[in-house]
C-alpha atoms as a PDB file:
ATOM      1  CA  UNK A   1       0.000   0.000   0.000  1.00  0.00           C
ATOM      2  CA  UNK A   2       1.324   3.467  -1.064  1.00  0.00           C
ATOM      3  CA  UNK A   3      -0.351   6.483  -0.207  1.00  0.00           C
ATOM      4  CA  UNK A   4       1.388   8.880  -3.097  1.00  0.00           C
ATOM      5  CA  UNK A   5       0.180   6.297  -5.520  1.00  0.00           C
ATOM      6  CA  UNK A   6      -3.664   6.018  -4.019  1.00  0.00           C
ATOM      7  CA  UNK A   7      -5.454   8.159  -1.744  1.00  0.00           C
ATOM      8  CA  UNK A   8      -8.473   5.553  -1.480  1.00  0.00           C
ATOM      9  CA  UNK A   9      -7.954   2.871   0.542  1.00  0.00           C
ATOM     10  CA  UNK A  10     -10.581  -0.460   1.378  1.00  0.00           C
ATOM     11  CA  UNK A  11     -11.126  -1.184   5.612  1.00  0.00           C
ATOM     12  CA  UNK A  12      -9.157  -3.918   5.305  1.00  0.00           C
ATOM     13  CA  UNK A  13      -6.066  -1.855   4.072  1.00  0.00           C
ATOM     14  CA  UNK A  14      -6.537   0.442   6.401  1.00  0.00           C
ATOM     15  CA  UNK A  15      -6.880  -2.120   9.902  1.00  0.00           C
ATOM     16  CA  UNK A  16      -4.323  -4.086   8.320  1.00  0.00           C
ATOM     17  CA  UNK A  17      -1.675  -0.391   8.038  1.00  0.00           C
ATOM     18  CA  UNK A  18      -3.340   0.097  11.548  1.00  0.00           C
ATOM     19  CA  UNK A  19      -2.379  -3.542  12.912  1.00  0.00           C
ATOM     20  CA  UNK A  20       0.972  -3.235  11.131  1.00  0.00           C
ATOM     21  CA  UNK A  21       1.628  -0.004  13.150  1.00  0.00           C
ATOM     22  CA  UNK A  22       0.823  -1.475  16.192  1.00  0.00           C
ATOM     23  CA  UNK A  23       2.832  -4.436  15.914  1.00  0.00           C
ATOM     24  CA  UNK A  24       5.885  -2.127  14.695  1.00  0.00           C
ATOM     25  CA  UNK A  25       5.381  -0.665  18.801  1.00  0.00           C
ATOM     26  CA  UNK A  26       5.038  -3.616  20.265  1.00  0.00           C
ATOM     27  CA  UNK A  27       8.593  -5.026  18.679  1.00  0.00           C
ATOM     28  CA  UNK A  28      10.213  -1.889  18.948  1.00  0.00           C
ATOM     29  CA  UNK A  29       9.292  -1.808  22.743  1.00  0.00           C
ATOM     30  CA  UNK A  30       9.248  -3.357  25.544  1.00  0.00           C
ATOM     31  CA  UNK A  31       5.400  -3.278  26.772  1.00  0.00           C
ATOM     32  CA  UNK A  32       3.560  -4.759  28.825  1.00  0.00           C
ATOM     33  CA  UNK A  33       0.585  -6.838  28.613  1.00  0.00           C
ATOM     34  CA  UNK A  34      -1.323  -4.093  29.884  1.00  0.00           C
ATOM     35  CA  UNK A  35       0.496  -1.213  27.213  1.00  0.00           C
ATOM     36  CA  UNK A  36      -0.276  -3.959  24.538  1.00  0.00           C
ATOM     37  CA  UNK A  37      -4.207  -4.427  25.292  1.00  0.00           C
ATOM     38  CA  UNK A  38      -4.495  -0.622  25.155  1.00  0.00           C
ATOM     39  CA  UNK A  39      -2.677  -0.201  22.043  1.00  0.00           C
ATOM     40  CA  UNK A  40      -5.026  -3.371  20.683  1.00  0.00           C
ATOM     41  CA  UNK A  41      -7.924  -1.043  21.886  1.00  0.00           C
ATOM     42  CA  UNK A  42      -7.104   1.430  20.120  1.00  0.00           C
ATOM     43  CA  UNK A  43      -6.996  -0.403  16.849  1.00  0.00           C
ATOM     44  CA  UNK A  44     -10.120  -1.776  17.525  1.00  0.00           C
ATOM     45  CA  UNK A  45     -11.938   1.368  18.652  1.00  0.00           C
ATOM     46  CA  UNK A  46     -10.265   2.768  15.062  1.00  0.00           C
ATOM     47  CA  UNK A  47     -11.244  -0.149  12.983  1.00  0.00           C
ATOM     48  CA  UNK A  48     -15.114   0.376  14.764  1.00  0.00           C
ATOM     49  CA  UNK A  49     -14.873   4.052  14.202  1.00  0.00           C
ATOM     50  CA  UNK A  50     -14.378   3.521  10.265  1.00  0.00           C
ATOM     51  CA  UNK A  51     -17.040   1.378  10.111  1.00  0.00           C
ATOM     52  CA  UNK A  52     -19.200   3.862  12.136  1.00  0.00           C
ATOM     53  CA  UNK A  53     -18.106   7.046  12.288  1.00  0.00           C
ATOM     54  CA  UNK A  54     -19.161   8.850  16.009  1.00  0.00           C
ATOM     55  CA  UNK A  55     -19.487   5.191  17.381  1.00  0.00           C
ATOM     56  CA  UNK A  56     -18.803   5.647  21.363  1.00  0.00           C
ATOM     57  CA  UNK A  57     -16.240   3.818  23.216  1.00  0.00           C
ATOM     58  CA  UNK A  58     -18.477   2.119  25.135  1.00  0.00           C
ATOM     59  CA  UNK A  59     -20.335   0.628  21.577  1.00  0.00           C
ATOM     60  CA  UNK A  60     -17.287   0.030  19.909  1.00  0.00           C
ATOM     61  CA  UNK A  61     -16.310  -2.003  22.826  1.00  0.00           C
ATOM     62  CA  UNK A  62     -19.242  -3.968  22.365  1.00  0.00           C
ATOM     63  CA  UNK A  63     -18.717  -4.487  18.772  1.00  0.00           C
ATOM     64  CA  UNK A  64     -15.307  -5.220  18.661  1.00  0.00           C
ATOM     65  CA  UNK A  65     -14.986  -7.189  21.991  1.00  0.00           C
ATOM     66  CA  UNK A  66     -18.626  -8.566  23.062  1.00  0.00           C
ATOM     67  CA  UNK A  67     -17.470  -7.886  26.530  1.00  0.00           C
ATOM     68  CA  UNK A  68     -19.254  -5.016  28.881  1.00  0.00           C
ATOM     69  CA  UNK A  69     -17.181  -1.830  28.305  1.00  0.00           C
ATOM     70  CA  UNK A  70     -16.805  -1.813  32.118  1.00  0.00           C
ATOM     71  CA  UNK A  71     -14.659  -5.408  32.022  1.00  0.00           C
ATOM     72  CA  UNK A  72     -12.571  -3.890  29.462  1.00  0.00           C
ATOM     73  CA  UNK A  73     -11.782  -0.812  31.244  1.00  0.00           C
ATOM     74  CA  UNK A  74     -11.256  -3.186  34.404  1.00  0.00           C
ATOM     75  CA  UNK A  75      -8.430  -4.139  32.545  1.00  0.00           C
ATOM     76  CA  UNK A  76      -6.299  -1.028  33.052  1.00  0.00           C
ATOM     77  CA  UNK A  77      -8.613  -0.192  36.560  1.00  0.00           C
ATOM     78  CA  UNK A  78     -10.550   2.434  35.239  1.00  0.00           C
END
């Protein structure tokens, strides 16, 4: 995928750039399980957000999990 040759790009191109990314910081770091699930979460939450755009946390959570928001944010104590 090159953006200066295309500047349309399918969901699955972009959640795979988005998964490649976050893979890239988890091998170039040294995270822990808990940096990890919240960099996960955020590809999730991105991936929801292009398939709805204005979708809350708390939905995308749903969607992308099928776990209760709250048991998700227990995961980092929030």
């Amino acid at each position: 995928m090159n953006l200066e040759q295309s500047t349309q790009h399918s969901y699955d191109d972009v959640v795979s750039a988005l998964n490649d990314a976050a893979d890239g910081i988890r091998d170039g770091l040294d995270l822990s399980d808990r940096d990890s699930d919240l960099i996960n979460l955020m590809v999730n939450v991105a991936a929801a957000t292009l398939k709805q755009p204005g979708i809350s946390l708390d939905e995308a959570i749903r969607k992308e999990y099928e776990l209760d928001p709250e048991e998700v944010r227990g995961w980092w104590d929030w």
